[in-house]
Every structure is written in structure tokens, then in C-alpha cells.
C-alpha atoms as a PDB file:
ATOM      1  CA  UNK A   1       0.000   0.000   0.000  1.00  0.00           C
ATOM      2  CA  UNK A   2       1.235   3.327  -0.875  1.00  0.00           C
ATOM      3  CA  UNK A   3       1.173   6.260   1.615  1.00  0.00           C
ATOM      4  CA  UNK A   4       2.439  10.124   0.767  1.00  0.00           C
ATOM      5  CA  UNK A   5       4.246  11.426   3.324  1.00  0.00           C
ATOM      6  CA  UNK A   6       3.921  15.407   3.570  1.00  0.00           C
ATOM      7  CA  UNK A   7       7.233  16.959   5.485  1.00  0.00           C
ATOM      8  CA  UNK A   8       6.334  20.502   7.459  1.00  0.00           C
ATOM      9  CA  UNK A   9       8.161  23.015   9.288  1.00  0.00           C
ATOM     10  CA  UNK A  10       8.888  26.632  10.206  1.00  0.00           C
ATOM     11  CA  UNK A  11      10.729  27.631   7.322  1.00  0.00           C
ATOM     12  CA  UNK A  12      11.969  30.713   9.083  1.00  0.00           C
ATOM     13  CA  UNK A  13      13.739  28.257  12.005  1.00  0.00           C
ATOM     14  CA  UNK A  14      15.310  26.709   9.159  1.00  0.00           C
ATOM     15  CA  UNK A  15      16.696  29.519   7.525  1.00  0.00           C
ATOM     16  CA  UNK A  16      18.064  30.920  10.746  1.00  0.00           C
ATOM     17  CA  UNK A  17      20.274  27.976  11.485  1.00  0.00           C
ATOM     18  CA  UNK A  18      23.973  28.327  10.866  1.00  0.00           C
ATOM     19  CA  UNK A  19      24.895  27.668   7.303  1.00  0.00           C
ATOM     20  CA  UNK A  20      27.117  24.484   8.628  1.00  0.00           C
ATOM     21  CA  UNK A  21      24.211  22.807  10.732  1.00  0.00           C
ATOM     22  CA  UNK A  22      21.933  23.436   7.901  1.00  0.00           C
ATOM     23  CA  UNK A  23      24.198  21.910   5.576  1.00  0.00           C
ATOM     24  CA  UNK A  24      24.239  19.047   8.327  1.00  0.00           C
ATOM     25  CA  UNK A  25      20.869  18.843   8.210  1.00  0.00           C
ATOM     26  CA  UNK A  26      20.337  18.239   4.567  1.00  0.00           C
ATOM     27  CA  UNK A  27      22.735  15.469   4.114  1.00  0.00           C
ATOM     28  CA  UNK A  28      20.894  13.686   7.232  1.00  0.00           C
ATOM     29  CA  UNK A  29      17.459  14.302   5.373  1.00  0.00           C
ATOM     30  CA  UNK A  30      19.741  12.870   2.119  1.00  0.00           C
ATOM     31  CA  UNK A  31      20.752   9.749   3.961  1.00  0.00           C
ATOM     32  CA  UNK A  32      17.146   9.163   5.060  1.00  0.00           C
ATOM     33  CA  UNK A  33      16.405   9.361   1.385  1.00  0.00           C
ATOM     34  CA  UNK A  34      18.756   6.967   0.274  1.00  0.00           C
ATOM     35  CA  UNK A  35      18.344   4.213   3.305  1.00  0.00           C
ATOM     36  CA  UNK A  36      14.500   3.824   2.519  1.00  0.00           C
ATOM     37  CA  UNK A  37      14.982   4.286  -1.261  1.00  0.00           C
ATOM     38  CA  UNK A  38      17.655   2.044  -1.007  1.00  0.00           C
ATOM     39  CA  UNK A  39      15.120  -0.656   0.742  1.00  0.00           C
ATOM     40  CA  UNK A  40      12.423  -0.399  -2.201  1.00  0.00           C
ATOM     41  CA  UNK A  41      10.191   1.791   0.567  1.00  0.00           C
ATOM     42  CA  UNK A  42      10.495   5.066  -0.757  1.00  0.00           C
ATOM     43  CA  UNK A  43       9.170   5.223  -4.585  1.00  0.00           C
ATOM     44  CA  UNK A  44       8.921   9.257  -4.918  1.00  0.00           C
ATOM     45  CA  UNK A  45       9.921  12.277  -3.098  1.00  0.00           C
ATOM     46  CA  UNK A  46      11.143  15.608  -3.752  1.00  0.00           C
ATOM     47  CA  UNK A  47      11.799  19.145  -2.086  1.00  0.00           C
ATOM     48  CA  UNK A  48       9.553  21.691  -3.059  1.00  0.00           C
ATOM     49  CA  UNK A  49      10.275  24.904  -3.931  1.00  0.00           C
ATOM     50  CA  UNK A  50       9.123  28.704  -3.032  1.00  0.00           C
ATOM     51  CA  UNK A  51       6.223  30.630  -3.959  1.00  0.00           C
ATOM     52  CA  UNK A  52       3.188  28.175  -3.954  1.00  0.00           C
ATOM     53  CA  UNK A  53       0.317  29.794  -5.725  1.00  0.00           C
ATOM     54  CA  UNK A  54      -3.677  28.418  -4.853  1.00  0.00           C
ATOM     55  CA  UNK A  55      -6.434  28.371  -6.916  1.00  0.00           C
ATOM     56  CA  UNK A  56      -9.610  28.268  -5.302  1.00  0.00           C
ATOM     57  CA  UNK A  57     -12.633  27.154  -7.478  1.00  0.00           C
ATOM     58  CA  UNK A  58     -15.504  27.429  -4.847  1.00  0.00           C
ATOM     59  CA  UNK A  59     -17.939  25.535  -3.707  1.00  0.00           C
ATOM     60  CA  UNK A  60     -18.172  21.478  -4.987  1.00  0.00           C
ATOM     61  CA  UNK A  61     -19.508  20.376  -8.393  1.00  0.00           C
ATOM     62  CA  UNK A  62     -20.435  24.795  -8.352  1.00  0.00           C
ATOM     63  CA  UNK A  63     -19.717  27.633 -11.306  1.00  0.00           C
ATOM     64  CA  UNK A  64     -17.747  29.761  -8.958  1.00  0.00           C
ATOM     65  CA  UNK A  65     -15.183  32.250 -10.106  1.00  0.00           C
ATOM     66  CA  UNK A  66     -11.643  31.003  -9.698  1.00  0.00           C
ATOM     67  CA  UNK A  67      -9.617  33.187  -7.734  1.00  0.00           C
ATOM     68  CA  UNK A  68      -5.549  32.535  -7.227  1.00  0.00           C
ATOM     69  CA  UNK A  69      -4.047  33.926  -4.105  1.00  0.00           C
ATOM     70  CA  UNK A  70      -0.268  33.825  -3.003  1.00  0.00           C
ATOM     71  CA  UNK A  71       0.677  30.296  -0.754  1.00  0.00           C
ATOM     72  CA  UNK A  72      -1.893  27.990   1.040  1.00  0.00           C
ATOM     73  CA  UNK A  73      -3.005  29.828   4.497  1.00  0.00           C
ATOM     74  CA  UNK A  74      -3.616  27.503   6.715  1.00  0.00           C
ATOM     75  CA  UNK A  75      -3.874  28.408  10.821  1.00  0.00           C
ATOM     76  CA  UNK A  76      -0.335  27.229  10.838  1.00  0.00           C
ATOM     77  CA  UNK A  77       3.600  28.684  10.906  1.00  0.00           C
ATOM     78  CA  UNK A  78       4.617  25.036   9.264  1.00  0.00           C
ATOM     79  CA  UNK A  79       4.907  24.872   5.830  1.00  0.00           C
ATOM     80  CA  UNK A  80       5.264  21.946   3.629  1.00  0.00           C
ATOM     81  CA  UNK A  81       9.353  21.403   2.747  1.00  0.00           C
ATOM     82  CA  UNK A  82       9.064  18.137   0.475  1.00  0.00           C
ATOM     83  CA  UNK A  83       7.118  14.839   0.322  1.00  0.00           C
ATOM     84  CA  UNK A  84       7.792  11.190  -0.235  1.00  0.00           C
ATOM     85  CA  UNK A  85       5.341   8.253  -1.481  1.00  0.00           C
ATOM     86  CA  UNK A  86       6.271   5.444   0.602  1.00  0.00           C
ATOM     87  CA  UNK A  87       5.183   1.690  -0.811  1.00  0.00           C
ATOM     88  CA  UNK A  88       4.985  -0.704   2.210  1.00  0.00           C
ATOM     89  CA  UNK A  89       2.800  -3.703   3.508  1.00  0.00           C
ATOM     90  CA  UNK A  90       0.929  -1.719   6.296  1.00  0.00           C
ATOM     91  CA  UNK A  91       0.021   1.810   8.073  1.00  0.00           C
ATOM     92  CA  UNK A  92       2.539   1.066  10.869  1.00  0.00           C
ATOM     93  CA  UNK A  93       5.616   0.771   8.667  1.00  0.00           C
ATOM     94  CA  UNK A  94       4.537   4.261   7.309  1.00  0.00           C
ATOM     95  CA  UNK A  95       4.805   5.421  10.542  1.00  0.00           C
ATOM     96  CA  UNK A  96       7.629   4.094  11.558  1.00  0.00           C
ATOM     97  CA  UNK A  97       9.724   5.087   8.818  1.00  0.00           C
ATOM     98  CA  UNK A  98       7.917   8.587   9.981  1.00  0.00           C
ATOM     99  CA  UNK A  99       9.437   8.700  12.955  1.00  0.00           C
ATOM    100  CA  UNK A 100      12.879   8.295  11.897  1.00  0.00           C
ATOM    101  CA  UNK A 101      12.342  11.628   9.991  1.00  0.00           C
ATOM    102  CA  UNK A 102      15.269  13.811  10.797  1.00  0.00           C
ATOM    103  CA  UNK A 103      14.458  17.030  10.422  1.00  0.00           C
ATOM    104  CA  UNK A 104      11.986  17.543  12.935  1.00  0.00           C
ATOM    105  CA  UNK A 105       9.184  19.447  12.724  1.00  0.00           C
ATOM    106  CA  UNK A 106       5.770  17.485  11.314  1.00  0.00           C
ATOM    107  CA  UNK A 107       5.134  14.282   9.077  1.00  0.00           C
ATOM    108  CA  UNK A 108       1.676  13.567   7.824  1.00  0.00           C
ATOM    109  CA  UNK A 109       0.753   9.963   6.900  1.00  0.00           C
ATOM    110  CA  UNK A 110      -1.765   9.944   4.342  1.00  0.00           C
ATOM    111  CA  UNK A 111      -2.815   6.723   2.534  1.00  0.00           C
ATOM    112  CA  UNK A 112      -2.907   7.424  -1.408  1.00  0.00           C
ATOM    113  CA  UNK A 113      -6.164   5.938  -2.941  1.00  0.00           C
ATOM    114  CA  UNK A 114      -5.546   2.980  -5.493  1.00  0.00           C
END
């Protein structure tokens, strides 16, 4: 079963770290890559980038105008860094491979429908 795992966190904590222990950072959040791609678990993931646009198109199934506004705003200071589909037997393994997450911050476990 595939589940997408959604990576947040407070972009401005990250930017405010020294240069060397964000650099230390990434190549942990590399080596996470590579362990669970390198076990068959992780099938897609990528950073994402700056400047997120939304488009909202109203109500369901309804002829509303769409209207595009800068970035999603949720009630939050987290943002979403990057994502990964993960391709294991259950839930719990999704979580588990969650957990080891390095960065911190917030994973979201989402089953993708098949």
C-alpha cells in the first residue's frame, strides 16, 4: 500500500540555522532518502520549492469564479518542505519510517487511494 508522506516546518527556524548545521541537516534528510529508497520503501519524493500559488474554485460540483491567491493559508507557521510516497505492507511501517524523519518538525501519513 502506498502512503504520501507530507514533510512541514517553520521555514523561518530553518533559515536561521547556521549555514554548517543546515548543511548538516540536509545530508541527514539525504541519507534518510537513500536508506529507505535504497530498501524499495520510498518510490517518490522531492523538495519543493518557493512561492506556492492556490487556486480556489468554490464551492463542490459549483460555477464559482476562480480566484488565485499567493501560498496555502492555513492556521499554521509550518509549511510543507518536500514529500515522499512510501510503498509498504501496512500503516505502521509508514509510521515508523515517519518517525525516523530527521528534520523535525511534522510528518503527515496519508494513505494514497488505489
Amino acid at each position: 500500500m502506498r502512503y504520501l508522506l507530507t514533510f512541514y516546518a517553520v521555514e523561518d527556524e530553518w533559515m536561521s540555522l547556521p549555514e554548517p548545521e543546515r548543511d548538516a541537516a540536509i545530508a541527514e534528510i539525504g541519507r534518510w532518502f537513500a536508506e529507505h529508497a535504497g530498501a524499495g520503501k520510498i518510490v517518490e519524493g522531492h523538495r519543493l520549492g518557493r512561492g506556492t500559488k492556490t487556486v480556489r474554485l468554490g464551492r463542490v460540483r459549483k460555477k464559482d469564479l476562480p480566484m488565485v491567491s499567493d501560498g496555502p493559508f492555513a492556521e499554521t507557521k509550518e509549511t510543507v518542505g518536500s514529500y515522499a510516497v512510501v510503498d509498504v505492507r501496512h500503516e505502521a511501517e509508514a509510521i515508523e519510517i515517519a518517525k525516523r524523519w530527521p528534520a523535525g518538525g511534522i510528518v503527515e501519513v496519508r494513505p494514497l487511494a488505489e
